[in-house]
N, C-alpha and C. Protein backbone atom coordinates (compact mmCIF):
# COMPACT_ATOMS: atom_id res chain seq x y z
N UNK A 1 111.55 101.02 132.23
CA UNK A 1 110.62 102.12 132.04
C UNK A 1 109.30 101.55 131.51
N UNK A 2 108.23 102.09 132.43
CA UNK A 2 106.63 101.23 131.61
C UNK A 2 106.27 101.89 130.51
N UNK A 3 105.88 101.01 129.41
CA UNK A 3 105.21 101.80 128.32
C UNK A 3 103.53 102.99 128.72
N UNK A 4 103.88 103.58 128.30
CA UNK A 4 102.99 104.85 127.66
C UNK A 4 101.75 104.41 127.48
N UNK A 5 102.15 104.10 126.19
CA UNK A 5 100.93 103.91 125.13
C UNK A 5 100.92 102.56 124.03
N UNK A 6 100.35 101.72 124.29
CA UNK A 6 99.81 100.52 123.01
C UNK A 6 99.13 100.69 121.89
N UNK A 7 99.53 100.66 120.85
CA UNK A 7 98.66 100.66 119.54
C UNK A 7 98.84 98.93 118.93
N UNK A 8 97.45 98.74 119.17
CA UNK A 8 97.15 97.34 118.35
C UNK A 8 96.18 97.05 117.03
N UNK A 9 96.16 97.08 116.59
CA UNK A 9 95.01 97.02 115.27
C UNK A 9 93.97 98.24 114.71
N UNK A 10 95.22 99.43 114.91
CA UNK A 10 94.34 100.77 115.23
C UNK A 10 93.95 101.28 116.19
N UNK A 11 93.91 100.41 117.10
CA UNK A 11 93.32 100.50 118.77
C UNK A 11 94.69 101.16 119.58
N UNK A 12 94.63 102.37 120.35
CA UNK A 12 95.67 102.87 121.58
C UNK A 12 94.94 102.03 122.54
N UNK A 13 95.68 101.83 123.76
CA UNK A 13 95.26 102.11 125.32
C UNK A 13 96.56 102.16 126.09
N UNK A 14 96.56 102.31 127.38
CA UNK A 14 97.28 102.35 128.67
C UNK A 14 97.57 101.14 128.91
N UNK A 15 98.64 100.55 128.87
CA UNK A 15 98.68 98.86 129.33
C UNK A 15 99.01 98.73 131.01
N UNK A 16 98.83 98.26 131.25
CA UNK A 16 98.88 97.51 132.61
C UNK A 16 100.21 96.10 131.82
N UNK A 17 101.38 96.02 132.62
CA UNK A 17 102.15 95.34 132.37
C UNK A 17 102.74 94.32 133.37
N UNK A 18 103.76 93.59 132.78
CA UNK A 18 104.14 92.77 133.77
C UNK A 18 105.27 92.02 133.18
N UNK A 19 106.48 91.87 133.75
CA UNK A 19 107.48 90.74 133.10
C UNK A 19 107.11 89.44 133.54
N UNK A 20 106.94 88.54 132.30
CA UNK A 20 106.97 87.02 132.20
C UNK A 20 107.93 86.83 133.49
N UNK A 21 107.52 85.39 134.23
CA UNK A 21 108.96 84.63 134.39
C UNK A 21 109.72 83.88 133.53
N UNK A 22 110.60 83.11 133.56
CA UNK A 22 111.29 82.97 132.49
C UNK A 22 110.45 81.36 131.89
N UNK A 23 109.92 80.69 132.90
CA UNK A 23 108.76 79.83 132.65
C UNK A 23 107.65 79.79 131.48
N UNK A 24 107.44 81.27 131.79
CA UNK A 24 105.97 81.55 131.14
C UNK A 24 106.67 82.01 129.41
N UNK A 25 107.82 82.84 129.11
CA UNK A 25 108.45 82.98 128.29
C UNK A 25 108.50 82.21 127.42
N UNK A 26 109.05 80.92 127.99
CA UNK A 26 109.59 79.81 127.07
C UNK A 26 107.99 79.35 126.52
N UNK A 27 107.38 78.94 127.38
CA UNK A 27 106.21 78.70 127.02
C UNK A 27 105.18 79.54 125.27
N UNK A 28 105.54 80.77 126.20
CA UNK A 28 105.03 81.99 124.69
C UNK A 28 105.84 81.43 123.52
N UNK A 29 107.15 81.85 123.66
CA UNK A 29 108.04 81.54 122.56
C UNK A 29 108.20 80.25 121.82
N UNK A 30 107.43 78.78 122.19
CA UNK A 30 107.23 77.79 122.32
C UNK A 30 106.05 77.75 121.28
N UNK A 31 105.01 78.76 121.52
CA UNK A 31 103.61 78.17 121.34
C UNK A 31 103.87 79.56 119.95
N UNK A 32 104.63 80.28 119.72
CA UNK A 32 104.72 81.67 118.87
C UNK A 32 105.48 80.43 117.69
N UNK A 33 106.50 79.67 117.83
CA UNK A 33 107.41 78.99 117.28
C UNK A 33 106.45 77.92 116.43
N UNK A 34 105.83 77.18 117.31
CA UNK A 34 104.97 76.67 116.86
C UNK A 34 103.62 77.30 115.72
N UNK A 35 103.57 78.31 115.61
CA UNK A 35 101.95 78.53 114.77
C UNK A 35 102.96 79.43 114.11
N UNK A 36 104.29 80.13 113.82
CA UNK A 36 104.81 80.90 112.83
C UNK A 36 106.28 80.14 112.79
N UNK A 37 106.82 78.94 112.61
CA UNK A 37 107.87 78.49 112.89
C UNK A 37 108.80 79.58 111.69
N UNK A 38 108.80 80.12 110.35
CA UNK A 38 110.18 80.76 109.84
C UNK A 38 109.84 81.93 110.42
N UNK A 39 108.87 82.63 111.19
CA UNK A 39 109.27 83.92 111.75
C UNK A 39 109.63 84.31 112.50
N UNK A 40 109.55 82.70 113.80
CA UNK A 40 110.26 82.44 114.70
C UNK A 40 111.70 82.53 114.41
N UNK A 41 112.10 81.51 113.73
CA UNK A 41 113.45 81.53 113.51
C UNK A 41 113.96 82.46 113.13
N UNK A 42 113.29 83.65 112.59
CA UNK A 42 114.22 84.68 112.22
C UNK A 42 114.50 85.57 112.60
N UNK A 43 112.92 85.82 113.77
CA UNK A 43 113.54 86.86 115.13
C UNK A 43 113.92 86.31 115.91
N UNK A 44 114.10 84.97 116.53
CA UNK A 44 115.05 84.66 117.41
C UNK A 44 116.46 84.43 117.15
N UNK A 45 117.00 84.53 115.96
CA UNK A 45 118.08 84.28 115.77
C UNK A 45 118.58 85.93 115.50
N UNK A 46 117.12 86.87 115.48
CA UNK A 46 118.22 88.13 115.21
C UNK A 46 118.28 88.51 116.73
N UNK A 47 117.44 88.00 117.45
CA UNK A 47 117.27 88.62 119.00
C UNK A 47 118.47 87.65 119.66
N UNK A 48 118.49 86.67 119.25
CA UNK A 48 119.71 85.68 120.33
C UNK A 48 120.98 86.06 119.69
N UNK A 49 121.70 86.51 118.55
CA UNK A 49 121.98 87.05 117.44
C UNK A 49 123.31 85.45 117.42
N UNK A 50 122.54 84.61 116.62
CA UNK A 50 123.09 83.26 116.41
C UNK A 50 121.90 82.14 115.97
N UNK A 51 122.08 81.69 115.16
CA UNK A 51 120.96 80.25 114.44
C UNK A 51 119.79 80.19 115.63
N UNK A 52 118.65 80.15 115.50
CA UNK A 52 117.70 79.51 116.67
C UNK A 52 116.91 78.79 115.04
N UNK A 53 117.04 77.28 116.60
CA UNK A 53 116.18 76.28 115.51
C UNK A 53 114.61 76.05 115.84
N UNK A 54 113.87 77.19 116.93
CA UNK A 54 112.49 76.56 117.30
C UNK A 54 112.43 75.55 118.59
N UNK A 55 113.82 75.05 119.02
CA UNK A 55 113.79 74.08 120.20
C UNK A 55 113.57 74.91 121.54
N UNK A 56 113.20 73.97 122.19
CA UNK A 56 112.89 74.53 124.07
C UNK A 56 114.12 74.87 124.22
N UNK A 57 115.31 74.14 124.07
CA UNK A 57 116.71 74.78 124.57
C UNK A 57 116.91 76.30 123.89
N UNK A 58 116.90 76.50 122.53
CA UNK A 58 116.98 77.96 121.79
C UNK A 58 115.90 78.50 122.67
N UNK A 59 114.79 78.42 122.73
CA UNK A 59 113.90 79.30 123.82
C UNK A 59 114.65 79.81 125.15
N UNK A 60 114.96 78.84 125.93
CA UNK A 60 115.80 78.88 126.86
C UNK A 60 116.46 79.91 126.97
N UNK A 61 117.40 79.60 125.82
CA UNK A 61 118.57 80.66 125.74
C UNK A 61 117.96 81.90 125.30
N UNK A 62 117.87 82.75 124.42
CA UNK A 62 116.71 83.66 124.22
C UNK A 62 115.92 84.05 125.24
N UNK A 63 115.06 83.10 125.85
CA UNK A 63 114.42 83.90 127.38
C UNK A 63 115.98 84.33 128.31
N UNK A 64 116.82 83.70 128.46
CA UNK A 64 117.93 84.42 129.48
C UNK A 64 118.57 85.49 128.73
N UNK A 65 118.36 86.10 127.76
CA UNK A 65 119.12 86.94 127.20
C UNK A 65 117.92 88.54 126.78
N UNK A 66 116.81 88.08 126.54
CA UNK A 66 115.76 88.97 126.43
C UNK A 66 114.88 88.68 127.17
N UNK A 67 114.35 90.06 127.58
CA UNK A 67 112.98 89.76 128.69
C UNK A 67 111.47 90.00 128.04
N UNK A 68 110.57 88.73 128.39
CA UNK A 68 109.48 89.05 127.68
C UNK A 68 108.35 89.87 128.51
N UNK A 69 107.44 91.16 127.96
CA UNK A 69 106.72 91.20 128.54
C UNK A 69 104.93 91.33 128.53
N UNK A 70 104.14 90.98 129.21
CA UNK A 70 102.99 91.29 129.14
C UNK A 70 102.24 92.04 129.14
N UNK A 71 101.15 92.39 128.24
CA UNK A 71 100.35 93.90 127.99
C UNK A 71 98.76 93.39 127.89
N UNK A 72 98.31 94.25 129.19
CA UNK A 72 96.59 94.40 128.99
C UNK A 72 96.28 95.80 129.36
N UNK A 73 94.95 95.85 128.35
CA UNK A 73 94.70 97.24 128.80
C UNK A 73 94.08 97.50 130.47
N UNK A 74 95.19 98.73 130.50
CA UNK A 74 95.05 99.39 132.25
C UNK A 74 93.76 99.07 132.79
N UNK A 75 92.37 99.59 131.97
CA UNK A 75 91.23 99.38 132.44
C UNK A 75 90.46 98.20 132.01
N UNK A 76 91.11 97.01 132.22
CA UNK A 76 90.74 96.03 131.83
C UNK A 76 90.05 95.29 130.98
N UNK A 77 89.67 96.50 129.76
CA UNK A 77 88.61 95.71 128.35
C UNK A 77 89.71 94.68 127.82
């Protein structure tokens, strides 16, 4: 089901969406792991629901089990 409505920093809009491939995922979750590594670990281990240590393999697993997706606003600002 596509989302509605986005609220970001006070800001609504209409997103225009898209599911990651599982490529681009690991990548996010990679580069998210990297610049917040304990907040990583603590939603991926509640989302994989088992230890994630921050590795490409825990990404891995995590991208095959949850789907990530992408949000811009509909009218392109």
């Amino acid at each position: 089901m596509p989302a509605l409505e986005i609220w970001l920093a006070g800001r609504r809009y209409r997103p225009a969406q898209r599911a990651l491939s599982a490529e681009e995922a690991v990548e996010v979750m990679l580069d998210y792991s990297s610049r917040q590594p304990a907040a990583a670990r603590e939603l991926g281990s509640w989302m994989l629901g088992r230890p994630y240590d921050n590795s490409r393999a825990a990404a891995e697993a995590l991208v095959e089990k949850v789907p990530f997706v992408a949000f811009r606003p509909a009218d392109g600002r």
